[in-house]
C-alpha atoms as a PDB file:
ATOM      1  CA  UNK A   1     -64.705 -26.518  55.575  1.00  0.00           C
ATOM      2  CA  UNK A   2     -67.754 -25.571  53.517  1.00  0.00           C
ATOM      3  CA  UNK A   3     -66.102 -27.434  50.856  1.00  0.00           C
ATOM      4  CA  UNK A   4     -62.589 -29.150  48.944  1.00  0.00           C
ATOM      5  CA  UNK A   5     -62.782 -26.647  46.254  1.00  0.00           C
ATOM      6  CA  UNK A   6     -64.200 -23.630  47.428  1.00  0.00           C
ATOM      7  CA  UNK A   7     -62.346 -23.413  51.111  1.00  0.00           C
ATOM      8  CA  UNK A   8     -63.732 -21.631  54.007  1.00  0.00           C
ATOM      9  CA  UNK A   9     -66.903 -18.815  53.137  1.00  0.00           C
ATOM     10  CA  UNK A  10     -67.670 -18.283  57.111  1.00  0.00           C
ATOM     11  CA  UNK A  11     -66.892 -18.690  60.231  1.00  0.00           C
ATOM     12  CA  UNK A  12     -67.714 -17.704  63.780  1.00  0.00           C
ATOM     13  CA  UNK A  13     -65.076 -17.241  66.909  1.00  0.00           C
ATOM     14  CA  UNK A  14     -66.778 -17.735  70.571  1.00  0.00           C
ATOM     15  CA  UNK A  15     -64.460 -16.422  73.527  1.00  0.00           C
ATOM     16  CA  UNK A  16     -65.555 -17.303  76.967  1.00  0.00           C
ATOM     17  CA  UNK A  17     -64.491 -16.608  80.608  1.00  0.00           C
ATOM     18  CA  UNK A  18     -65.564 -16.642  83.911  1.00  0.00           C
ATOM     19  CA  UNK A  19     -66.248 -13.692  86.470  1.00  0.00           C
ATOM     20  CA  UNK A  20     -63.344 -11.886  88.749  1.00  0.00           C
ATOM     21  CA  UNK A  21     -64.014 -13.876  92.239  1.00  0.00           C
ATOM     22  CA  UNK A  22     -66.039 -11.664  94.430  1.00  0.00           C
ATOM     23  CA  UNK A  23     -64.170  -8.171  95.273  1.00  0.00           C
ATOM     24  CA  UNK A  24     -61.769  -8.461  92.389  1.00  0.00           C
ATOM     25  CA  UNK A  25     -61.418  -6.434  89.368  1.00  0.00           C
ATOM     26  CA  UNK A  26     -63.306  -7.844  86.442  1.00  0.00           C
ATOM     27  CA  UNK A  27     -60.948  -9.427  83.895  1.00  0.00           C
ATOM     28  CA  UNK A  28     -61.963  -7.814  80.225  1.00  0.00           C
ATOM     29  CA  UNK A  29     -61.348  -9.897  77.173  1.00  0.00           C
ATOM     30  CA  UNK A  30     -61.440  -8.772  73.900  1.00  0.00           C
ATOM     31  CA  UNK A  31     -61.598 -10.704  70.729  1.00  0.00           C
ATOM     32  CA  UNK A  32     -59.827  -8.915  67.898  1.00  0.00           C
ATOM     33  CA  UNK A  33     -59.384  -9.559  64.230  1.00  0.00           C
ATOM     34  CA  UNK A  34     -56.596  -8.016  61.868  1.00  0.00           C
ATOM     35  CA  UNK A  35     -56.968  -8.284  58.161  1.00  0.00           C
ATOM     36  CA  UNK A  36     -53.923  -8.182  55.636  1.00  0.00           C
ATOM     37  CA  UNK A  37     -53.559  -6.824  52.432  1.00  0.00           C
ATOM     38  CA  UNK A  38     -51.825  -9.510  49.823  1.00  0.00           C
ATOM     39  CA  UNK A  39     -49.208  -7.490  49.018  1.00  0.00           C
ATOM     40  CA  UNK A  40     -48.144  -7.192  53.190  1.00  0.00           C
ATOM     41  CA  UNK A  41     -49.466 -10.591  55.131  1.00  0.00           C
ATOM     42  CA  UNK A  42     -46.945  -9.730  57.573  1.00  0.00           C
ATOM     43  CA  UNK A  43     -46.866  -6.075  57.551  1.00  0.00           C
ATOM     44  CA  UNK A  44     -49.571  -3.522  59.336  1.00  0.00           C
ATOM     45  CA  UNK A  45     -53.149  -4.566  59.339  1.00  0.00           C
ATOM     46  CA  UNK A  46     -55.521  -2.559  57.089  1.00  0.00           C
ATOM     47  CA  UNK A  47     -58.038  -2.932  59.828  1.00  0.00           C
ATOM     48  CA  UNK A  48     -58.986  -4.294  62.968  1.00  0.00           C
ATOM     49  CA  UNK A  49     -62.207  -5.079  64.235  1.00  0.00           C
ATOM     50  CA  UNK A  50     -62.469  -5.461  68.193  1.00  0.00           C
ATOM     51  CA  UNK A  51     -64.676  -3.921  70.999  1.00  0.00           C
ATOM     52  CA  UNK A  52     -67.706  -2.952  69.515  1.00  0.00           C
ATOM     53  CA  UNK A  53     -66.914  -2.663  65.656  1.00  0.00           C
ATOM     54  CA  UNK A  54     -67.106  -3.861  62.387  1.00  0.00           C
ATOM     55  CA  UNK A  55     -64.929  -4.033  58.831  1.00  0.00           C
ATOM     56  CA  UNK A  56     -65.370  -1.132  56.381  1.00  0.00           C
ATOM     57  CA  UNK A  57     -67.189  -3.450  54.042  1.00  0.00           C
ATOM     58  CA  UNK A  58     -69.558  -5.388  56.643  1.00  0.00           C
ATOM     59  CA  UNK A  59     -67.548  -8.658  56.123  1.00  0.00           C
ATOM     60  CA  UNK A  60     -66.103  -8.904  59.756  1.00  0.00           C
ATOM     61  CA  UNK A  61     -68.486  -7.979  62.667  1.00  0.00           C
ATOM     62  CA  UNK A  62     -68.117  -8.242  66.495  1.00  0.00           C
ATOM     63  CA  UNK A  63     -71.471  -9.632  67.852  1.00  0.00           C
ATOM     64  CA  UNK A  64     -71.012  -9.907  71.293  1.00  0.00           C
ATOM     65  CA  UNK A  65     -68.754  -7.718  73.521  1.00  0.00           C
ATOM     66  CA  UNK A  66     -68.629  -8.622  77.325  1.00  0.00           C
ATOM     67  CA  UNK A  67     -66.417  -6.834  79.998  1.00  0.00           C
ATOM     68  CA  UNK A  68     -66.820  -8.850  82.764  1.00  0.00           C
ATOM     69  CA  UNK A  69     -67.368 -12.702  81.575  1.00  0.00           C
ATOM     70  CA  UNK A  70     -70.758 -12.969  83.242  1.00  0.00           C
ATOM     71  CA  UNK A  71     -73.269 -14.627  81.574  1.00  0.00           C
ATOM     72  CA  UNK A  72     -74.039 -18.474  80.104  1.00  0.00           C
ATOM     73  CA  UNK A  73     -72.197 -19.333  76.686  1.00  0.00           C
ATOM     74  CA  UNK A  74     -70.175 -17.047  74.752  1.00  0.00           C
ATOM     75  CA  UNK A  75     -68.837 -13.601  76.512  1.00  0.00           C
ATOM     76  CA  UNK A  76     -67.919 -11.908  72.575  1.00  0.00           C
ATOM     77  CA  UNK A  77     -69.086 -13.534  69.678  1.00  0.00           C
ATOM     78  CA  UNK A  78     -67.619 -12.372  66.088  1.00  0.00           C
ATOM     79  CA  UNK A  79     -68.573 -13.574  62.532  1.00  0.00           C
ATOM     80  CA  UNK A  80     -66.244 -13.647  59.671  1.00  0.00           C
ATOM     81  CA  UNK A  81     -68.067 -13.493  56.477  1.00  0.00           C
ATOM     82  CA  UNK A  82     -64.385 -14.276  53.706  1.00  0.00           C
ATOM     83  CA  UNK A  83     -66.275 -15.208  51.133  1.00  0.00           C
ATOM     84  CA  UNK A  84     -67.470 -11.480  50.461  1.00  0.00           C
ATOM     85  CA  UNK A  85     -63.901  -9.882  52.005  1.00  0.00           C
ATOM     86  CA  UNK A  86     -62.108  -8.057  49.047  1.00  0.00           C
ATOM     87  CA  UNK A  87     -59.319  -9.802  47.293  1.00  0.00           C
ATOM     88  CA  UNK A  88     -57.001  -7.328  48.178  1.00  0.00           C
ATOM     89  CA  UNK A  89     -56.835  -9.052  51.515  1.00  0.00           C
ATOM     90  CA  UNK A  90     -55.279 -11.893  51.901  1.00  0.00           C
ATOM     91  CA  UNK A  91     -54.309 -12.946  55.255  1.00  0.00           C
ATOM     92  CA  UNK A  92     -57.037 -12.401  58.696  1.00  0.00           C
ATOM     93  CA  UNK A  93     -55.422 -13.017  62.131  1.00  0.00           C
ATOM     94  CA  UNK A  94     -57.422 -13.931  65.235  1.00  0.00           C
ATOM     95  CA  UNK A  95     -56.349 -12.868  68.667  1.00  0.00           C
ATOM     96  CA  UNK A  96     -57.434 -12.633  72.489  1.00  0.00           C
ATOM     97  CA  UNK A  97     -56.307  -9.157  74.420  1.00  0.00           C
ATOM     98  CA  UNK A  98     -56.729  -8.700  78.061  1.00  0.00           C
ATOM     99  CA  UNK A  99     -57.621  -5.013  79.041  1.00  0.00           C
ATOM    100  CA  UNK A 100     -54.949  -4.139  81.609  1.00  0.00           C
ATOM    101  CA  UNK A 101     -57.019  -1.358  83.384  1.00  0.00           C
ATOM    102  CA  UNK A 102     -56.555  -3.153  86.790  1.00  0.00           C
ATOM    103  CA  UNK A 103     -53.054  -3.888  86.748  1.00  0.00           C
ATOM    104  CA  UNK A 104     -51.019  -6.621  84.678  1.00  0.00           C
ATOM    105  CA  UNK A 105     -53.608  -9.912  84.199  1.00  0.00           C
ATOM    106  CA  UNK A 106     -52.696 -12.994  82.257  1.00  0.00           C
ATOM    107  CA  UNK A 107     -54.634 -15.902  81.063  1.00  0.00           C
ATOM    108  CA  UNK A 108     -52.935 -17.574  83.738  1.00  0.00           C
ATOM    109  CA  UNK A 109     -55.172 -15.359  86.133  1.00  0.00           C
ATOM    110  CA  UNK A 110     -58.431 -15.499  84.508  1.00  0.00           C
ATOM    111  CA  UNK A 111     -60.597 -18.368  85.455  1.00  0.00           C
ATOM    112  CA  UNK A 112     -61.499 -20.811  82.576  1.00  0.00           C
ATOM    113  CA  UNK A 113     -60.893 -18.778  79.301  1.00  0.00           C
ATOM    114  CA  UNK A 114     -62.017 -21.000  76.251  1.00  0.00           C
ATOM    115  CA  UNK A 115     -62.171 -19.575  72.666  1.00  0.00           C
ATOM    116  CA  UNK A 116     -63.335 -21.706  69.946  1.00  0.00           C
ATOM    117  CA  UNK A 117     -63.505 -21.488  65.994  1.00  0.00           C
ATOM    118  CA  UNK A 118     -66.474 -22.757  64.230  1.00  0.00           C
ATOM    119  CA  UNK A 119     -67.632 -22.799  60.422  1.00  0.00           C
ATOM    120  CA  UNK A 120     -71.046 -24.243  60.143  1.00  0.00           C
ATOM    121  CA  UNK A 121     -71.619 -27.412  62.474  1.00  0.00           C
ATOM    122  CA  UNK A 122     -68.145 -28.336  62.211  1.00  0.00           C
ATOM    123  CA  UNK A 123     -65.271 -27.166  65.188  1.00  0.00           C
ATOM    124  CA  UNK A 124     -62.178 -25.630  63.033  1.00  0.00           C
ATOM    125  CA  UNK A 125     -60.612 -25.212  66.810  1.00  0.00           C
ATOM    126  CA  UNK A 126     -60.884 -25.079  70.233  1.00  0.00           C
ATOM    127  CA  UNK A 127     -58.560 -23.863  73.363  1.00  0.00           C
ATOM    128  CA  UNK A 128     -58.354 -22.998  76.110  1.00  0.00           C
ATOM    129  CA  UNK A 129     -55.349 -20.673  75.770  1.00  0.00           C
ATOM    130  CA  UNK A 130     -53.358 -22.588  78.663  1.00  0.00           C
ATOM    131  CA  UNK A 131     -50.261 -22.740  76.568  1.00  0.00           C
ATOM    132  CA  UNK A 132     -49.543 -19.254  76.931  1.00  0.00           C
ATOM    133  CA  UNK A 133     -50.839 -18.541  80.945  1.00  0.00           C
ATOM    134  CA  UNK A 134     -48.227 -15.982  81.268  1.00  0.00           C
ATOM    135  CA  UNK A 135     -49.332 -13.861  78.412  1.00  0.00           C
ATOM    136  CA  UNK A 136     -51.390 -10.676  78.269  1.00  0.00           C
ATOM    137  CA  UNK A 137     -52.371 -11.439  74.596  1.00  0.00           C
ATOM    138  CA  UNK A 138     -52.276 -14.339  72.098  1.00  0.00           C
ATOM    139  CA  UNK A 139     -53.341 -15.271  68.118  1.00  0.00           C
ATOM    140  CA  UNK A 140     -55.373 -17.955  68.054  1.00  0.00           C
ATOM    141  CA  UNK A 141     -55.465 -18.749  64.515  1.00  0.00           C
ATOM    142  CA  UNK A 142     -55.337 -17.485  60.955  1.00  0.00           C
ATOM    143  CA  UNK A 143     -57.051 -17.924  57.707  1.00  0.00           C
ATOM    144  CA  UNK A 144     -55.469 -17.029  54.396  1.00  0.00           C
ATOM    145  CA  UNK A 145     -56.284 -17.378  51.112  1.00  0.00           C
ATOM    146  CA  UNK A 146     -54.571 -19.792  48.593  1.00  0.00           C
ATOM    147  CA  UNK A 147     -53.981 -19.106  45.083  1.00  0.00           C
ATOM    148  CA  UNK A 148     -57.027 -20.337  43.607  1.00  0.00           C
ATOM    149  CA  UNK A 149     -59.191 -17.596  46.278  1.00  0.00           C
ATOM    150  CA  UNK A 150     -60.171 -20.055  48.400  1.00  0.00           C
ATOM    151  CA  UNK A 151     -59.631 -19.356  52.372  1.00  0.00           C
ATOM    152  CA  UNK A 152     -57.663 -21.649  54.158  1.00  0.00           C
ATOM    153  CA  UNK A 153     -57.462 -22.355  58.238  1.00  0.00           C
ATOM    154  CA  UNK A 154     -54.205 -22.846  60.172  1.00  0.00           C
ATOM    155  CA  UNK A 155     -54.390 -23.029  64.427  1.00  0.00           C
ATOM    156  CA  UNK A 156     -52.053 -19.826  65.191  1.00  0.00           C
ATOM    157  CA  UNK A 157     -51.866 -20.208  69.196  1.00  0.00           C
ATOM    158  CA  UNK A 158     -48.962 -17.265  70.046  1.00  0.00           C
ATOM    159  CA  UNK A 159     -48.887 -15.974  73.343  1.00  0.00           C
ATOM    160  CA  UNK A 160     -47.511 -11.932  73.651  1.00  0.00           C
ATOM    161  CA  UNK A 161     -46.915  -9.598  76.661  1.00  0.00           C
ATOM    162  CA  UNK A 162     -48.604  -6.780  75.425  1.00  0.00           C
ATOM    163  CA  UNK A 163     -51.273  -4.232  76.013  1.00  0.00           C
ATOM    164  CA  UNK A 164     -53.930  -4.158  73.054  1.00  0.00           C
ATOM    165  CA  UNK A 165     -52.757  -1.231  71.525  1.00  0.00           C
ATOM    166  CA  UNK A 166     -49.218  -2.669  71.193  1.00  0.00           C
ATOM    167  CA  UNK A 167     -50.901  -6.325  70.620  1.00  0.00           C
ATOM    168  CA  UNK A 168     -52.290  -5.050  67.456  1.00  0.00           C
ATOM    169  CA  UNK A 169     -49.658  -3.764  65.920  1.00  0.00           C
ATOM    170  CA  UNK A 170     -47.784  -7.182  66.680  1.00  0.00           C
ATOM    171  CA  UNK A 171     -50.197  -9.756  65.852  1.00  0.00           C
ATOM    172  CA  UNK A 172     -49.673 -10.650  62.437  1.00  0.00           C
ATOM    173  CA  UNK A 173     -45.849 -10.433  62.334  1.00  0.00           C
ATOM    174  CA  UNK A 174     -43.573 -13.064  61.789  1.00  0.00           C
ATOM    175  CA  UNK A 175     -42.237 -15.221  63.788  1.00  0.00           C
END
């Protein structure tokens, strides 16, 4: 936390994977981000940011988009800047899809997914998403504002069978 009183401003999610074994189809992970309004935390997003985009306003931005989990460190990189989101929002949900262009793949099937939640120096969360190995797609975590404004962090590990289309429209609803 960047501080007691003023909650979370920013924080960055890291998503990581190894390569398809030789002669395999690459496995395609995709870090996605749905923001609520405060009138419906649980309802449709009023945005997502995933492969290659950014908010309306600037305040969520994917950094890093891999499609094949080859390189060193972080595959897809995203930055959440809540101090400057709107207060109309009130709720942002962070998930993992897997593309399913190759057939059904799980996390189960991809070799050493990690994703990890950081704000500043300090580790919000970390997992390696093998509590849901027979999923397509999973939330990771949430952050939602209190009533004073300030943005709060809650671990939100749920895994889904879903394509990303479908994961999306899922992601933030109730349990």
């Amino acid at each position: 936390m960047d501080s007691l009183n003023k909650g979370i401003d920013k924080a960055e999610v890291t998503l990581r994977w190894d390569p398809s074994p030789p002669g395999a189809p690459d496995h395609d992970l995709d870090l996605v981000a749905a923001t609520y309004s405060v009138t419906a935390p649980h309802g449709k997003p009023a945005y997502l940011v995933y492969f290659g985009s950014r908010s309306p306003d600037g305040t969520i931005t994917l950094n890093r988009d891999s499609k094949t989990g080859q390189g060193l460190g972080a595959d897809e990189a995203m930055t959440l800047e809540l101090d400057r989101l709107s207060e109309s929002y009130g709720r942002v949900v962070l998930g993992v899809a897997i593309q399913q262009n190759a057939g059904r793949i799980t996390f189960g099937d991809v070799l050493n997914p990690g994703v990890r939640i950081t704000t500043g120096r300090s580790v919000l969360a970390s997992d390696d998403l093998s509590g849901v190995p027979a999923s397509t797609a999973a939330t990771v975590a949430e952050f939602v504002r209190d009533g004073s404004g300030a943005w709060t962090f809650r671990t939100l590990v749920r895994g889904f069978d879903a394509d990303p289309t479908s994961f999306a429209a899922l992601m933030g609803s109730s349990r």
